[in-house]
PDB file of N, CA and C in Angstrom:
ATOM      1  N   UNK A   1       0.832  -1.176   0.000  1.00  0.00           N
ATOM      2  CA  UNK A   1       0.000   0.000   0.000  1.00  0.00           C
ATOM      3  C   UNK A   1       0.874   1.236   0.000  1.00  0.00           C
ATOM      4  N   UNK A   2       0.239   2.251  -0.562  1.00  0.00           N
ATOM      5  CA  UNK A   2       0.805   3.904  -1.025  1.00  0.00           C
ATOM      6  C   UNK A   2      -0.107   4.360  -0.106  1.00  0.00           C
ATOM      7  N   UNK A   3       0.726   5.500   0.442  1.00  0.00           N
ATOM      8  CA  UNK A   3      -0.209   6.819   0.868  1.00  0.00           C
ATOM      9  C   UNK A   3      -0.119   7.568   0.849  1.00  0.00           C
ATOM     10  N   UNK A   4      -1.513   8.426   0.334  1.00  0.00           N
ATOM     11  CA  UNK A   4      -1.339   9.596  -0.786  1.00  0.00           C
ATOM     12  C   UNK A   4      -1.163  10.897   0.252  1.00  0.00           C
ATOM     13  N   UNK A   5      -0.732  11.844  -0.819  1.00  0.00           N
ATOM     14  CA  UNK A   5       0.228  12.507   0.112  1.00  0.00           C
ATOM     15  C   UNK A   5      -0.386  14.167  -0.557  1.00  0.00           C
ATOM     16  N   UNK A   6      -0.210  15.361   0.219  1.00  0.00           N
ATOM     17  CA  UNK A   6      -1.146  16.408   0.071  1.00  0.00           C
ATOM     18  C   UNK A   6      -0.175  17.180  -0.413  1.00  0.00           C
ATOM     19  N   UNK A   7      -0.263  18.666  -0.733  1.00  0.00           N
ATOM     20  CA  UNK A   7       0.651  19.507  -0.683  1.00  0.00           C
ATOM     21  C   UNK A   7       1.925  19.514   0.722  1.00  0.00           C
ATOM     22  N   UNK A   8       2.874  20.325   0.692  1.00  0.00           N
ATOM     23  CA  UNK A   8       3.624  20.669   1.555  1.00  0.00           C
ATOM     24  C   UNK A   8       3.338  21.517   2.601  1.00  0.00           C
ATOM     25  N   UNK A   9       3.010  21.663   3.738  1.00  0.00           N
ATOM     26  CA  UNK A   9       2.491  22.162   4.985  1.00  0.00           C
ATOM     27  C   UNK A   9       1.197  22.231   4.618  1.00  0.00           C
ATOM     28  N   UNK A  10       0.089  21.302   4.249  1.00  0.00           N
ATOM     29  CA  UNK A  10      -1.747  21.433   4.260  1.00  0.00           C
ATOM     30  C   UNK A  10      -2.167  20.166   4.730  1.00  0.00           C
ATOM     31  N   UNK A  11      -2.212  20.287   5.780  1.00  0.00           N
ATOM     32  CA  UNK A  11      -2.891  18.798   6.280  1.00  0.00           C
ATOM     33  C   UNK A  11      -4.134  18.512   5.830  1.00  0.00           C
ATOM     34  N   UNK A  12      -5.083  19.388   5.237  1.00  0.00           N
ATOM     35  CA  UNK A  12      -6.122  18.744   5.297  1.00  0.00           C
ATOM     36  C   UNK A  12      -6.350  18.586   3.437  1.00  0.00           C
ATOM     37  N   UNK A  13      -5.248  18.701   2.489  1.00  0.00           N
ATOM     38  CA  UNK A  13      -5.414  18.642   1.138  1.00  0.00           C
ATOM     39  C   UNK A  13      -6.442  17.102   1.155  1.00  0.00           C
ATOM     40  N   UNK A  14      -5.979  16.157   2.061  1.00  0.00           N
ATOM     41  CA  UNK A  14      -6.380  14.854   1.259  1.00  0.00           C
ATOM     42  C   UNK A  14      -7.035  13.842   2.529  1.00  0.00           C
ATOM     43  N   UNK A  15      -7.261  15.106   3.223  1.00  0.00           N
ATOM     44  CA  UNK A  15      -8.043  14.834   4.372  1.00  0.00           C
ATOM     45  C   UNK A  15      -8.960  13.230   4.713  1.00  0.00           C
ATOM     46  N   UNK A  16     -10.027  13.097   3.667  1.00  0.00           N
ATOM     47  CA  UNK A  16     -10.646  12.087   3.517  1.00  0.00           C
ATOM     48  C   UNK A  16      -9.906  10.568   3.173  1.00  0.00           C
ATOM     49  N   UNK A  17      -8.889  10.882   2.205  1.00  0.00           N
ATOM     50  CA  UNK A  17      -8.152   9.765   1.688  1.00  0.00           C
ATOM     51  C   UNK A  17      -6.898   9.405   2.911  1.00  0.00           C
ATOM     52  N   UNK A  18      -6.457  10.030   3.091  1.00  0.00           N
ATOM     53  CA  UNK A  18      -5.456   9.772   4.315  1.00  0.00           C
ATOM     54  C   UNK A  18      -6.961   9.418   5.493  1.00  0.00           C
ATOM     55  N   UNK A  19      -7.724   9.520   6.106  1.00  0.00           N
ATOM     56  CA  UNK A  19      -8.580   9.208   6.393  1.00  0.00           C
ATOM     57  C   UNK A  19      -9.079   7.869   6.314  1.00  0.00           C
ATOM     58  N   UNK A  20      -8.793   7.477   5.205  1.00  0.00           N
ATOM     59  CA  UNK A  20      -9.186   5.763   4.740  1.00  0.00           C
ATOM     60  C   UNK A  20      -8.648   5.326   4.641  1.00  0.00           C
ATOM     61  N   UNK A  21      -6.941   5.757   4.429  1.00  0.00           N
ATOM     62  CA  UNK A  21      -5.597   4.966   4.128  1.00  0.00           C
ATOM     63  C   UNK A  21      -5.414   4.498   5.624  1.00  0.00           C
ATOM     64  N   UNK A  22      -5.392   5.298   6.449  1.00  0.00           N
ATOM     65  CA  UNK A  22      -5.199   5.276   7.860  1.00  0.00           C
ATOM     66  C   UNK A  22      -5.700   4.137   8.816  1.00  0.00           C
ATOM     67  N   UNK A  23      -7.332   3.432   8.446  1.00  0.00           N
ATOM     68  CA  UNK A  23      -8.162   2.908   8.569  1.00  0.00           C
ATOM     69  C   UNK A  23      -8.107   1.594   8.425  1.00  0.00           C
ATOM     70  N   UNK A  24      -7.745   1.875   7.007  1.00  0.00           N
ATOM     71  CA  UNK A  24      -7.258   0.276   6.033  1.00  0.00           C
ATOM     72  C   UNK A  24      -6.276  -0.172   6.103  1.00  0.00           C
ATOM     73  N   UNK A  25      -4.503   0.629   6.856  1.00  0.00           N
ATOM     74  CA  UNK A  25      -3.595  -0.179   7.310  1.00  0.00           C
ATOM     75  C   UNK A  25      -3.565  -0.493   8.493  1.00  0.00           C
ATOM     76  N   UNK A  26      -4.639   0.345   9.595  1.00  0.00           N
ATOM     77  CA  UNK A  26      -5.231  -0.222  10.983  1.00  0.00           C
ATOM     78  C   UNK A  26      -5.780  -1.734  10.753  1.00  0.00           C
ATOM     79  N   UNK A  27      -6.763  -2.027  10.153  1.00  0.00           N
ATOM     80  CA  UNK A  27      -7.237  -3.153  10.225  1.00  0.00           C
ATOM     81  C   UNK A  27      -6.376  -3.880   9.263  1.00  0.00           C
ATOM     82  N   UNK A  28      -5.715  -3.753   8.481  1.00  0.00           N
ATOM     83  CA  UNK A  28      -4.915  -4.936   8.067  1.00  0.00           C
ATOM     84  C   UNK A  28      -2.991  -5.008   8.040  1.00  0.00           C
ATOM     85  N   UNK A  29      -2.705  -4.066   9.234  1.00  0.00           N
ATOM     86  CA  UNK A  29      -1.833  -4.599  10.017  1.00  0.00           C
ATOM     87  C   UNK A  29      -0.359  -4.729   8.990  1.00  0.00           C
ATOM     88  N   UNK A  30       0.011  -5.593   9.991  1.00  0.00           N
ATOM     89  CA  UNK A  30       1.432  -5.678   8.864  1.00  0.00           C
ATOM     90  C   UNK A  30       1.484  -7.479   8.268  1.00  0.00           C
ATOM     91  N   UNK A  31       0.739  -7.231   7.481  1.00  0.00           N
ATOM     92  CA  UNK A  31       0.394  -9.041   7.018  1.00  0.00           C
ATOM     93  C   UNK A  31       1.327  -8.749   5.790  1.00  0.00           C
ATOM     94  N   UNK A  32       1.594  -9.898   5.245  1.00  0.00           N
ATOM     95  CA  UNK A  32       2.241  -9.963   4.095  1.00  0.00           C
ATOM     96  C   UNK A  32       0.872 -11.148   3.237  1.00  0.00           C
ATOM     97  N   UNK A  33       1.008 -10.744   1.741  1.00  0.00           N
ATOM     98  CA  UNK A  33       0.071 -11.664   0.915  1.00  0.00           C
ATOM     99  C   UNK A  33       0.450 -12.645  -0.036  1.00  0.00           C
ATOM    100  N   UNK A  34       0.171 -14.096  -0.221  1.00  0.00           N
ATOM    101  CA  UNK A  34       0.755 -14.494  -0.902  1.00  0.00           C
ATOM    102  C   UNK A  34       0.771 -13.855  -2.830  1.00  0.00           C
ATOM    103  N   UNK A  35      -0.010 -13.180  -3.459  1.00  0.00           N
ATOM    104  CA  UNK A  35      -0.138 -12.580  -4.269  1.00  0.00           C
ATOM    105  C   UNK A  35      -0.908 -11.352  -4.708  1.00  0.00           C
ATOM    106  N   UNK A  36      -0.983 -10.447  -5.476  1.00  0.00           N
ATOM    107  CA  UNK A  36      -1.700  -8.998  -5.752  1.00  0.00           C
ATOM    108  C   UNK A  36      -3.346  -9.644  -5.751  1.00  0.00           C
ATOM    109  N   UNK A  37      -3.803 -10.646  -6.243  1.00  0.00           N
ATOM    110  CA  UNK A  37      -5.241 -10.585  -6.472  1.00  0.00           C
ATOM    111  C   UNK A  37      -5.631 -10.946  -5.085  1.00  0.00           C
ATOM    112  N   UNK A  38      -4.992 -11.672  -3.883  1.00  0.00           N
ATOM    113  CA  UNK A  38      -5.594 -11.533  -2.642  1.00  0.00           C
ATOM    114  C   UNK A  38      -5.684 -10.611  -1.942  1.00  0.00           C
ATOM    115  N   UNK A  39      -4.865  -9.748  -2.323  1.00  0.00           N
ATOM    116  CA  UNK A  39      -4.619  -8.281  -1.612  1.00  0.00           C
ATOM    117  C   UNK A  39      -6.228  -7.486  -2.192  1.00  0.00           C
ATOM    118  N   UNK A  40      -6.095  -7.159  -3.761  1.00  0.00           N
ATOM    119  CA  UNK A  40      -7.394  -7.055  -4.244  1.00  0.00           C
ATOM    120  C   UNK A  40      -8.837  -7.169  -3.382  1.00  0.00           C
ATOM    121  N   UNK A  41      -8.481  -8.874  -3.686  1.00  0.00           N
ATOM    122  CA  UNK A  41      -9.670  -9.230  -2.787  1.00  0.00           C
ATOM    123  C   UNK A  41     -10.719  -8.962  -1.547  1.00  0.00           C
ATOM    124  N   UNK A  42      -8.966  -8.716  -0.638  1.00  0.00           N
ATOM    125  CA  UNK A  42      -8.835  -8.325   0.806  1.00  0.00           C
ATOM    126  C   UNK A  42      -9.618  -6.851   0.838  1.00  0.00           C
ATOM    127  N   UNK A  43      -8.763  -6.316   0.260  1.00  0.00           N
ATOM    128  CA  UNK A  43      -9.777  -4.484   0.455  1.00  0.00           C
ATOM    129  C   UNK A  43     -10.501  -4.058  -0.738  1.00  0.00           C
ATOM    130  N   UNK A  44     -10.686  -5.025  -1.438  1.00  0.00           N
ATOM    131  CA  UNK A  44     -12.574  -4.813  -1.819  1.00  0.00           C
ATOM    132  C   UNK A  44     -13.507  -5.110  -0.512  1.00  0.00           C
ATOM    133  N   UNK A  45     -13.316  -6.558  -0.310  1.00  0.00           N
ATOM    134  CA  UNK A  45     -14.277  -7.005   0.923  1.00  0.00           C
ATOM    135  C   UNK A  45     -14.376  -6.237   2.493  1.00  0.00           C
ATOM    136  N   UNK A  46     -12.609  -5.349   2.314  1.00  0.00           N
ATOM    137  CA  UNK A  46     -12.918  -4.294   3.306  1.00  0.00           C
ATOM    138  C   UNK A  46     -13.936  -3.362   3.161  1.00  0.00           C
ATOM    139  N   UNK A  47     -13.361  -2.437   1.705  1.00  0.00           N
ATOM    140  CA  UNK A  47     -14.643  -1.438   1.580  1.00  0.00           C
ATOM    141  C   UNK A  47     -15.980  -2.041   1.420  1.00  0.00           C
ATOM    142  N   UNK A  48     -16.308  -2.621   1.076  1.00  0.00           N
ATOM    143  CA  UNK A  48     -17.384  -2.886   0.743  1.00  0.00           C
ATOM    144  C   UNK A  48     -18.320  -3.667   2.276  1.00  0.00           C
ATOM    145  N   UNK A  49     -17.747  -4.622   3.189  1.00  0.00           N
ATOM    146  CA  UNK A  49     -19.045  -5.008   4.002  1.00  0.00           C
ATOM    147  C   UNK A  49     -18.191  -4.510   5.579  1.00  0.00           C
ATOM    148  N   UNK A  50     -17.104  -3.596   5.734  1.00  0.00           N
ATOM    149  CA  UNK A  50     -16.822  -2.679   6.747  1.00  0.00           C
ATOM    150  C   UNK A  50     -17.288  -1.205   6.507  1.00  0.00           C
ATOM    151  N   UNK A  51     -16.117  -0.718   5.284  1.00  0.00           N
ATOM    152  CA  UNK A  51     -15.844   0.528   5.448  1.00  0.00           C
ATOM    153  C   UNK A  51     -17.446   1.103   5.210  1.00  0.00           C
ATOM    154  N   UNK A  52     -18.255   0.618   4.353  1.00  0.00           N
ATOM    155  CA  UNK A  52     -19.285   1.506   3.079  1.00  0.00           C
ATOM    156  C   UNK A  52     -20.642   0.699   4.252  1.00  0.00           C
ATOM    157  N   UNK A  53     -20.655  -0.181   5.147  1.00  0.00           N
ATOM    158  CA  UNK A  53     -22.199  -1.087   5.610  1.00  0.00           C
ATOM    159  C   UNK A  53     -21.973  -0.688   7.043  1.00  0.00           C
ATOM    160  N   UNK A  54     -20.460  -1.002   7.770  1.00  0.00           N
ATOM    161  CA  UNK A  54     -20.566  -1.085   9.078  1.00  0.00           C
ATOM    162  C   UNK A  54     -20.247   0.216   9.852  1.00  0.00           C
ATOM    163  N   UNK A  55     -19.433   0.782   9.228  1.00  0.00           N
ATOM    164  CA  UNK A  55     -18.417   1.598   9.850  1.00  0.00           C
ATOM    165  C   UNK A  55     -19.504   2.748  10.433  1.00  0.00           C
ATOM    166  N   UNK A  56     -19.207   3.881  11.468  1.00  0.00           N
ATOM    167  CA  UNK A  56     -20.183   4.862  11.874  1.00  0.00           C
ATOM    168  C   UNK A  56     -19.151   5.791  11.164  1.00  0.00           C
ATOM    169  N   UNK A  57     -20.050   7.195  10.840  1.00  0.00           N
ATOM    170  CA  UNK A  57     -19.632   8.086  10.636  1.00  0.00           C
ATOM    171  C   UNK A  57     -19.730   9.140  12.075  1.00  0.00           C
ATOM    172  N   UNK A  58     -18.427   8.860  12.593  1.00  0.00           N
ATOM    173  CA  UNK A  58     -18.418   9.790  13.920  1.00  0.00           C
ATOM    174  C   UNK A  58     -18.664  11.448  14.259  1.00  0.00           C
ATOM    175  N   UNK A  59     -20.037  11.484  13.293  1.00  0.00           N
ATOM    176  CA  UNK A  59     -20.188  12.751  13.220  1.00  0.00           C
ATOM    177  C   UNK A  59     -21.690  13.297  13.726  1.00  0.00           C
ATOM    178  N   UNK A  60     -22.050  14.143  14.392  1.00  0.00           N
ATOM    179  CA  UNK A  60     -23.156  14.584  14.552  1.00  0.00           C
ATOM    180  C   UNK A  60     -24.004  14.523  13.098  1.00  0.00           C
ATOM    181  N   UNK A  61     -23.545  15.310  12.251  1.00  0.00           N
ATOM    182  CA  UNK A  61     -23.784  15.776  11.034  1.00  0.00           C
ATOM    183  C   UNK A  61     -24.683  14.924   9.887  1.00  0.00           C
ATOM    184  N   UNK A  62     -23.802  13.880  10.262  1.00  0.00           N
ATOM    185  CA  UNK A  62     -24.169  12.753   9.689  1.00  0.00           C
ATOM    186  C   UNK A  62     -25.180  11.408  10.953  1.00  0.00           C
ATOM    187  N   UNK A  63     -25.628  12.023  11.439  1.00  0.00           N
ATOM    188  CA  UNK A  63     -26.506  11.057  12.551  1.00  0.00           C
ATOM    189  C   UNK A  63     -25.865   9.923  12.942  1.00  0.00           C
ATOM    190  N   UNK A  64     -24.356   9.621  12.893  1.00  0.00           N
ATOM    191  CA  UNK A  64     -23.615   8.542  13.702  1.00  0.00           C
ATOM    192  C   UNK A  64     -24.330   7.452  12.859  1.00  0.00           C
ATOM    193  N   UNK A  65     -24.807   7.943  11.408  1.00  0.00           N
ATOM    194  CA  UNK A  65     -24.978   6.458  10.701  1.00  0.00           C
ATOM    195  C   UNK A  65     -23.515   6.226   9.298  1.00  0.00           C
ATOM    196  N   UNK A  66     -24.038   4.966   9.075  1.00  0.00           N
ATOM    197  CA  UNK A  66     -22.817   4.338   8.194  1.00  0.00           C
ATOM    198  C   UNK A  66     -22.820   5.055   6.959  1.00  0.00           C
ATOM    199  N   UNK A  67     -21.941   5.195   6.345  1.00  0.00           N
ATOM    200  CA  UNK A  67     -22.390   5.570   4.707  1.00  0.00           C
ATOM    201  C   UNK A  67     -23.521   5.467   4.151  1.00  0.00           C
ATOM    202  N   UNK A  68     -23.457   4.246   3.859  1.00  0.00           N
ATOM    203  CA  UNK A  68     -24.526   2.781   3.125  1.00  0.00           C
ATOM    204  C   UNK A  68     -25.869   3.648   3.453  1.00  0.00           C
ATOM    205  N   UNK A  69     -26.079   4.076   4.799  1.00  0.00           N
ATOM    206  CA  UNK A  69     -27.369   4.357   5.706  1.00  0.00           C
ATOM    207  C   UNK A  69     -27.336   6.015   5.632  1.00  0.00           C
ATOM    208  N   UNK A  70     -26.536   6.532   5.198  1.00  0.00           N
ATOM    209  CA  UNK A  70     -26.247   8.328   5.002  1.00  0.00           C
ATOM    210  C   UNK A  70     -27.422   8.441   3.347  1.00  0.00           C
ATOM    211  N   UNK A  71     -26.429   7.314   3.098  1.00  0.00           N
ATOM    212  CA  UNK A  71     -26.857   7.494   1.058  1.00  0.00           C
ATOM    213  C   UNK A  71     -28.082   7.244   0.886  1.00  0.00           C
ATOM    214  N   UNK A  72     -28.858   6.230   1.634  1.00  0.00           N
ATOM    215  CA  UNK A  72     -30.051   5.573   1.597  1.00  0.00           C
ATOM    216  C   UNK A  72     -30.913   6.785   2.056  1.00  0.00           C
ATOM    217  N   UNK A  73     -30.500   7.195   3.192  1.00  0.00           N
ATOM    218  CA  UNK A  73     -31.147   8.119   3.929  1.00  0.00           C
ATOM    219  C   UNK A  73     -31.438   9.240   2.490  1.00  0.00           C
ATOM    220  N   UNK A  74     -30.401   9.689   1.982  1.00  0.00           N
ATOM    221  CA  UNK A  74     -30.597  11.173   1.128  1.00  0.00           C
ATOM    222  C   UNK A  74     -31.223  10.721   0.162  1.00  0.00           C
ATOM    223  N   UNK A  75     -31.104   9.650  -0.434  1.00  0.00           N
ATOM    224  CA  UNK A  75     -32.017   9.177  -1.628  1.00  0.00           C
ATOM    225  C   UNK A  75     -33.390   8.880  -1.640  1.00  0.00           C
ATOM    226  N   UNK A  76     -33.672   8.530  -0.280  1.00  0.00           N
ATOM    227  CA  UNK A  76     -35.129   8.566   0.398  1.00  0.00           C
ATOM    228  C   UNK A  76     -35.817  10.158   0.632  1.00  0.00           C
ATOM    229  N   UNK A  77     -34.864  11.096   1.100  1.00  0.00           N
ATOM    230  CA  UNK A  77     -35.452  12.656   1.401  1.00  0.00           C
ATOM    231  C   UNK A  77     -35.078  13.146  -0.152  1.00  0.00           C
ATOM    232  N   UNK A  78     -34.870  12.991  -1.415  1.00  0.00           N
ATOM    233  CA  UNK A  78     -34.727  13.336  -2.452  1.00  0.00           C
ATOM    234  C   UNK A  78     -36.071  12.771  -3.490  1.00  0.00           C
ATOM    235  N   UNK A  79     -36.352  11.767  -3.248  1.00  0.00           N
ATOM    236  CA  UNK A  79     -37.319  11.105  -3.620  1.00  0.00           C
ATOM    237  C   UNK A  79     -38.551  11.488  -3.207  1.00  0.00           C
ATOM    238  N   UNK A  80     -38.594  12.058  -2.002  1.00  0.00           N
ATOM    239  CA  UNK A  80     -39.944  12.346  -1.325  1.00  0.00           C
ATOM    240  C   UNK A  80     -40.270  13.800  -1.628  1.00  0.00           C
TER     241      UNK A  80
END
């Protein structure tokens, strides 16, 4: 894994992505893989049934719900 990197003195250029990079070498540690398509594998199945279903968004703003449940939510008050 790379991590992406902002301008020179702006911490918050890439705020969100350092944000998820941060996240995704928390939970998967210092493993080694036997090849690139398990790695693949590995953080698809992260984003997809952690980062995007489980995860809270620790924010007032966002009602301390998951993505998945943010998006659903706005597509439901857009619809109505």
């Amino acid at each position: 894994m790379r991590q992406s990197c902002g301008r020179t003195g702006s911490c918050f250029d890439n705020a969100a992505a350092e944000s998820f990079w941060s996240l995704l070498k928390e939970e998967s540690g210092t493993r080694t893989w036997p090849d690139r398509a398990t790695v693949r594998a590995e953080v698809f199945n992260f984003i997809e049934t952690f980062y995007n279903r489980r995860r809270l968004r620790k924010h007032k703003t966002f009602g301390y719900l998951t993505p998945a449940e943010t998006r659903k939510r706005r597509q439901h008050a857009l619809a109505a």
